[in-house]
C-alpha atoms as a PDB file:
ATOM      1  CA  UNK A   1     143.868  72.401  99.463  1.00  0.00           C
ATOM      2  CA  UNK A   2     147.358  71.014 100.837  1.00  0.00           C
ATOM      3  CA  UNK A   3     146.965  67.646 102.312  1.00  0.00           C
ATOM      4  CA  UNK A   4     147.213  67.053 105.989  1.00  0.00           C
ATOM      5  CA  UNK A   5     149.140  63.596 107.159  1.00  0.00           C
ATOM      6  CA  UNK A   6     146.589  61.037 108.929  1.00  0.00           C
ATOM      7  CA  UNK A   7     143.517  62.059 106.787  1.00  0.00           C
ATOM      8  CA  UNK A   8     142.232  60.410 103.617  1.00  0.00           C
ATOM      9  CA  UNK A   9     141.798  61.182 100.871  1.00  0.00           C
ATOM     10  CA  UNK A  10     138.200  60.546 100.629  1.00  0.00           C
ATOM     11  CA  UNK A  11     137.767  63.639 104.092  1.00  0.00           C
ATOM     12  CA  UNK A  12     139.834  65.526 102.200  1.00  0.00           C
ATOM     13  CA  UNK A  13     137.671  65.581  98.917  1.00  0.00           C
ATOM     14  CA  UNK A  14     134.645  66.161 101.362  1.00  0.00           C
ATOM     15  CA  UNK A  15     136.050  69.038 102.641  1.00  0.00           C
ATOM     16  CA  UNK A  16     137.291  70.363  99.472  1.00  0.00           C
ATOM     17  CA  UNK A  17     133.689  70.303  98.511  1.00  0.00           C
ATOM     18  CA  UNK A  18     132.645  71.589 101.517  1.00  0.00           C
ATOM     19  CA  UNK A  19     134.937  74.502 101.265  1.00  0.00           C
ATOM     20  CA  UNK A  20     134.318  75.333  97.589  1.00  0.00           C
ATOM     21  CA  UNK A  21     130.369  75.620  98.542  1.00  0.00           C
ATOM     22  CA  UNK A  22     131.162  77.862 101.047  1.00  0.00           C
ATOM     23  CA  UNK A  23     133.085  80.048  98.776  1.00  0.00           C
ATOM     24  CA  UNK A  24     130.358  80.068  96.312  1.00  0.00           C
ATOM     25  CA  UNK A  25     127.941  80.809  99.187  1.00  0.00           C
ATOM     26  CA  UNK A  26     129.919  83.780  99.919  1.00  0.00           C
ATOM     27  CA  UNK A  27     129.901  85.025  96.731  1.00  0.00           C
ATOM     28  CA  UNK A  28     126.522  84.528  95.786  1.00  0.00           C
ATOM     29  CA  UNK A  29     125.823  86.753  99.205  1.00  0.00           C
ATOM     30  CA  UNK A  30     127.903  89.093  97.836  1.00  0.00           C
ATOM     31  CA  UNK A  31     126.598  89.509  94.654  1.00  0.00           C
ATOM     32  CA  UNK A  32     122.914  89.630  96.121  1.00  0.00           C
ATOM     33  CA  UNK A  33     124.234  92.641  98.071  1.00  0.00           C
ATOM     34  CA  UNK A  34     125.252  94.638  95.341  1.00  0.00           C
ATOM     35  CA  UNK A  35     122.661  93.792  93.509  1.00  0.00           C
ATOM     36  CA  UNK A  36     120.317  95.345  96.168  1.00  0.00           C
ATOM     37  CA  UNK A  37     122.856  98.504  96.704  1.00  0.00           C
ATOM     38  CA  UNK A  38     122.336  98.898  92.930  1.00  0.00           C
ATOM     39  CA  UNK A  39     118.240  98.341  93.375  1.00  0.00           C
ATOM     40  CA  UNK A  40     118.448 100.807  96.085  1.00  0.00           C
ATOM     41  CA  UNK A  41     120.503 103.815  94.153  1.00  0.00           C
ATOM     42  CA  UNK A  42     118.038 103.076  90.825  1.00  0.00           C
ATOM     43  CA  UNK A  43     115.009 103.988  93.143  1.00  0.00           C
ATOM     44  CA  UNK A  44     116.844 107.498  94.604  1.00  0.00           C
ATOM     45  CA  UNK A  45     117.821 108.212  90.992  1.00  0.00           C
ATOM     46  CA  UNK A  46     114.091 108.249  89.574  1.00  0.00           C
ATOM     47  CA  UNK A  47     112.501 111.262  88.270  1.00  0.00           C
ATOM     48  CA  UNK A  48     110.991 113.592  90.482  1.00  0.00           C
ATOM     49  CA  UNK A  49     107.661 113.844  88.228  1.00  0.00           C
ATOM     50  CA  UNK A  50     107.686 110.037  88.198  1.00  0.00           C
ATOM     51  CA  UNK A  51     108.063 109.215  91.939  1.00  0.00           C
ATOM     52  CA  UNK A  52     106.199 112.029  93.660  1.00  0.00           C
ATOM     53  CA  UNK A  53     103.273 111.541  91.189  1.00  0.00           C
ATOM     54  CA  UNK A  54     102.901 115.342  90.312  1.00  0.00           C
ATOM     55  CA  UNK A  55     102.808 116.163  86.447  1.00  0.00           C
ATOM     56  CA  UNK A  56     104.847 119.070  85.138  1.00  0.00           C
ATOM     57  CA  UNK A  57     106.047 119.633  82.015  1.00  0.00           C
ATOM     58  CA  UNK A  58     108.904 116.988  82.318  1.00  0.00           C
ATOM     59  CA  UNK A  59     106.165 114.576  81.689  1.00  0.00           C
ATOM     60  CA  UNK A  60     105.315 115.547  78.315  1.00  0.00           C
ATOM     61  CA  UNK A  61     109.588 114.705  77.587  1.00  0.00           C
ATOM     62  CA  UNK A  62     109.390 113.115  73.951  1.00  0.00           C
ATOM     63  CA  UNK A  63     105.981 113.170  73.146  1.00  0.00           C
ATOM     64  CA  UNK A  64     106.317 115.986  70.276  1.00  0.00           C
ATOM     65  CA  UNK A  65     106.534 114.708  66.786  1.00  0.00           C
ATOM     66  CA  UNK A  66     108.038 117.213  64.124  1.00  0.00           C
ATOM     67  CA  UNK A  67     106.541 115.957  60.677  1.00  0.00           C
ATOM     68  CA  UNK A  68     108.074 117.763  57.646  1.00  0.00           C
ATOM     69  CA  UNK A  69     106.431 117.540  54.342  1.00  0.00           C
END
């Protein structure tokens, strides 16, 4: 932060801080954001046979075990 004549340098380290915790603020908003855009798109992208409850044949996905002696 550039320094600005008639201040000291004790205001100007407070409003460093003060700035720099804002920017963090802001980017912790941010990131929360996303993070609940992502949360949002994981829940549209579930499987039909495990969001609507019904159970077809997709549930039985992976449940066959081929044992060769």
């Amino acid at each position: 932060m550039p320094s600005i004549d008639g201040v000291g340098s004790s205001a100007m380290a407070f409003a460093s801080e003060v700035y720099s915790a804002n920017l963090a603020k802001s980017a912790q908003e941010q990131q929360g954001a996303q993070n609940l855009e992502l949360l949002a798109e994981a829940i549209k992208s579930a499987t039909p046979a495990a969001s609507s409850g019904s159970h077809t044949i997709t549930d039985n996905l992976g449940q066959n075990i081929n044992v060769n002696v």
